[in-house]
C-alpha atoms as a PDB file:
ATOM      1  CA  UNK A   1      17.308  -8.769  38.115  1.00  0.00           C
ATOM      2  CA  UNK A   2      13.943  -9.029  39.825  1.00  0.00           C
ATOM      3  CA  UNK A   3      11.344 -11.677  38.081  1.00  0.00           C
ATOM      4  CA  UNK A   4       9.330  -9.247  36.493  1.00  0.00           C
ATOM      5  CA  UNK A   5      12.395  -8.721  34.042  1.00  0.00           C
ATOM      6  CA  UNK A   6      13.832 -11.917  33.835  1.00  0.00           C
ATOM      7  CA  UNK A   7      10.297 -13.101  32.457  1.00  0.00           C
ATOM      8  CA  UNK A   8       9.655 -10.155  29.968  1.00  0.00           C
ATOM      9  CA  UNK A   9      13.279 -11.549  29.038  1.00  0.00           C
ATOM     10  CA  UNK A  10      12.339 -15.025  28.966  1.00  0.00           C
ATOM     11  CA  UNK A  11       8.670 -13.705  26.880  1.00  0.00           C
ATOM     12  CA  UNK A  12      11.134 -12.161  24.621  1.00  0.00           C
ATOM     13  CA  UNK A  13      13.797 -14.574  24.013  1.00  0.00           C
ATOM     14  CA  UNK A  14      10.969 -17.257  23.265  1.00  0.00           C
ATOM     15  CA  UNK A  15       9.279 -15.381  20.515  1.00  0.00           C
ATOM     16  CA  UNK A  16      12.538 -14.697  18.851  1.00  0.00           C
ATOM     17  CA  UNK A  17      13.362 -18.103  18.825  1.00  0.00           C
ATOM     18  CA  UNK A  18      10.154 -19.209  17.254  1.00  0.00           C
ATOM     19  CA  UNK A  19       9.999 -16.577  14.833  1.00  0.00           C
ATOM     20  CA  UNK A  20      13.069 -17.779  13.579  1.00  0.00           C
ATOM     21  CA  UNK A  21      12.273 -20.931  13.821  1.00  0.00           C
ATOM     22  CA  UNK A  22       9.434 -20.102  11.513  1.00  0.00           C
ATOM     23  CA  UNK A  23      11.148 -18.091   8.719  1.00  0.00           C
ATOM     24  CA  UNK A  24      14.276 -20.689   8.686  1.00  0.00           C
ATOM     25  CA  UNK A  25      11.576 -23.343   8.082  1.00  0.00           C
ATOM     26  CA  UNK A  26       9.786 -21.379   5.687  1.00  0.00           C
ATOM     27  CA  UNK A  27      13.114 -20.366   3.230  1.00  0.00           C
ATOM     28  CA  UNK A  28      14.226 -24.387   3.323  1.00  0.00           C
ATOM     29  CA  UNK A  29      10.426 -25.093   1.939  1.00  0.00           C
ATOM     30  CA  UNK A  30      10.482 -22.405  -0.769  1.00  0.00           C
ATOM     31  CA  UNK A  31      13.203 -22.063  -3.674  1.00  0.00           C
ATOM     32  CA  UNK A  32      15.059 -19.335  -4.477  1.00  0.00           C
ATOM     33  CA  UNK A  33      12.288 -19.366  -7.696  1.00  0.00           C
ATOM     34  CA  UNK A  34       9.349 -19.333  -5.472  1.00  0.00           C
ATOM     35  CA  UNK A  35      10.267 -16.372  -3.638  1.00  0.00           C
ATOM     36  CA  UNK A  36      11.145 -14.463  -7.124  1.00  0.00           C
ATOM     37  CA  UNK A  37       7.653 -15.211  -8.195  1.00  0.00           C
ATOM     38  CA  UNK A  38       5.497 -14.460  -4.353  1.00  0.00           C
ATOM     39  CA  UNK A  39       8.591 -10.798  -5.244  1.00  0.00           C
ATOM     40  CA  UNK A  40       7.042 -10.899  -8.521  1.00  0.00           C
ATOM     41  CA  UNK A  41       3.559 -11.066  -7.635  1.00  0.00           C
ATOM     42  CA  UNK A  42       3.613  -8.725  -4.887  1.00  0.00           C
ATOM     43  CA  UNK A  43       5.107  -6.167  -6.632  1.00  0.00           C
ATOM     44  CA  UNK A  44       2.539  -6.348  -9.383  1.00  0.00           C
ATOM     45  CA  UNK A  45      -0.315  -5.849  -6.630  1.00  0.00           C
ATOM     46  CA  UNK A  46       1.439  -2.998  -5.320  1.00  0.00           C
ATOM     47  CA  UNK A  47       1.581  -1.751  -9.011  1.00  0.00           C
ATOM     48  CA  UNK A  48      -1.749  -2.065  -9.370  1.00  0.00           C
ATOM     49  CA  UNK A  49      -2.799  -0.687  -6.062  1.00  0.00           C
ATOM     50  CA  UNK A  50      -0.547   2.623  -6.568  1.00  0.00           C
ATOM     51  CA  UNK A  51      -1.547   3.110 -10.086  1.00  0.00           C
ATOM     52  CA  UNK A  52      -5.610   3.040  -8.888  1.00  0.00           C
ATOM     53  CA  UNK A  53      -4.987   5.362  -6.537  1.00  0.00           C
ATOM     54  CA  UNK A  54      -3.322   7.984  -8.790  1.00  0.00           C
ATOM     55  CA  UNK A  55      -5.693   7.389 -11.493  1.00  0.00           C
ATOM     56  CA  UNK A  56      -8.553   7.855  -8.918  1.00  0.00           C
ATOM     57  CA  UNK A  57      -6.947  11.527  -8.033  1.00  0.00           C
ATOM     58  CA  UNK A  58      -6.386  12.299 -12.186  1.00  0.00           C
ATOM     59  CA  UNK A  59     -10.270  11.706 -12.005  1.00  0.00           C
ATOM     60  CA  UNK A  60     -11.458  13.540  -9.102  1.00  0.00           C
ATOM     61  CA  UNK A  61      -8.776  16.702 -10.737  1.00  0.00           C
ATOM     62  CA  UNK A  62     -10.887  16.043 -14.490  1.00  0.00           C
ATOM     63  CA  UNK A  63     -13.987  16.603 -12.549  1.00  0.00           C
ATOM     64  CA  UNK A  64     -13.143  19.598 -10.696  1.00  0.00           C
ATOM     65  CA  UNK A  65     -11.490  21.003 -14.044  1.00  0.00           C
ATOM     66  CA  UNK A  66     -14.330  20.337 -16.251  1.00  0.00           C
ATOM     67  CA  UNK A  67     -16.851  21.383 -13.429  1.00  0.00           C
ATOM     68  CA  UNK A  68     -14.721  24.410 -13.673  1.00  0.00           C
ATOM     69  CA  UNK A  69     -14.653  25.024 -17.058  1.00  0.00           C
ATOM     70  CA  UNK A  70     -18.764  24.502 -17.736  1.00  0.00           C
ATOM     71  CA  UNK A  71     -18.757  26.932 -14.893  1.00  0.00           C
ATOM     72  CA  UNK A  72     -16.912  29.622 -17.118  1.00  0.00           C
ATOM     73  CA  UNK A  73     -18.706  29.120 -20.070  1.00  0.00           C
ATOM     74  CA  UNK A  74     -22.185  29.465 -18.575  1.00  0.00           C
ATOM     75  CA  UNK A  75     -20.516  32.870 -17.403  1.00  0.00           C
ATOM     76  CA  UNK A  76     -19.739  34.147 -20.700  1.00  0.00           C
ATOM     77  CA  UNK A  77     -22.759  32.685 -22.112  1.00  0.00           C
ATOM     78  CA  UNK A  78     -24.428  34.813 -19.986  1.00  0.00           C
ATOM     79  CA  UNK A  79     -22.563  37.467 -20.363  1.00  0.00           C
ATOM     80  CA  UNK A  80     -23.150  37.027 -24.247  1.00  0.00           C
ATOM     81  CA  UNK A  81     -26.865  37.048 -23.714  1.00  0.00           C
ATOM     82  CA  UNK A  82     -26.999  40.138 -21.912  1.00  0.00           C
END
């Protein structure tokens, strides 16, 4: 294995190691409860977030309907007048 590999191994090995390191210490500090409500919380945001954006394209449809609409009725007002 030439040393170009064995330290992209080494680089590799390390960070797995501390990123484990980091999520075993961070389940022993939270209960089982605390990570039901960060679940809880976080899934309301993402609620929230998802329901914005659909209400944001209901909107922008509304708009183009009712743009649409006044559109056809100045037609047949027109229409009407002649």
């Amino acid at each position: 294995m030439s040393t170009i590999q064995e330290s992209l191994l080494q680089k590799i090995s390390s960070t797995a190691s501390y990123g484990a390191s980091v999520s075993t210490a961070a389940g022993g500090v939270l209960t089982e409860n605390d990570w039901v409500l960060i679940s809880g919380i976080g899934l309301a945001v993402l609620t929230c977030v998802i329901n914005w954006g659909y209400r944001a394209a209901q909107n922008r449809r509304d708009k183009e309907r009712h743009e649409l609409q006044t559109k056809l009725l100045q037609q047949q007002i027109d229409e009407y007048k002649r």
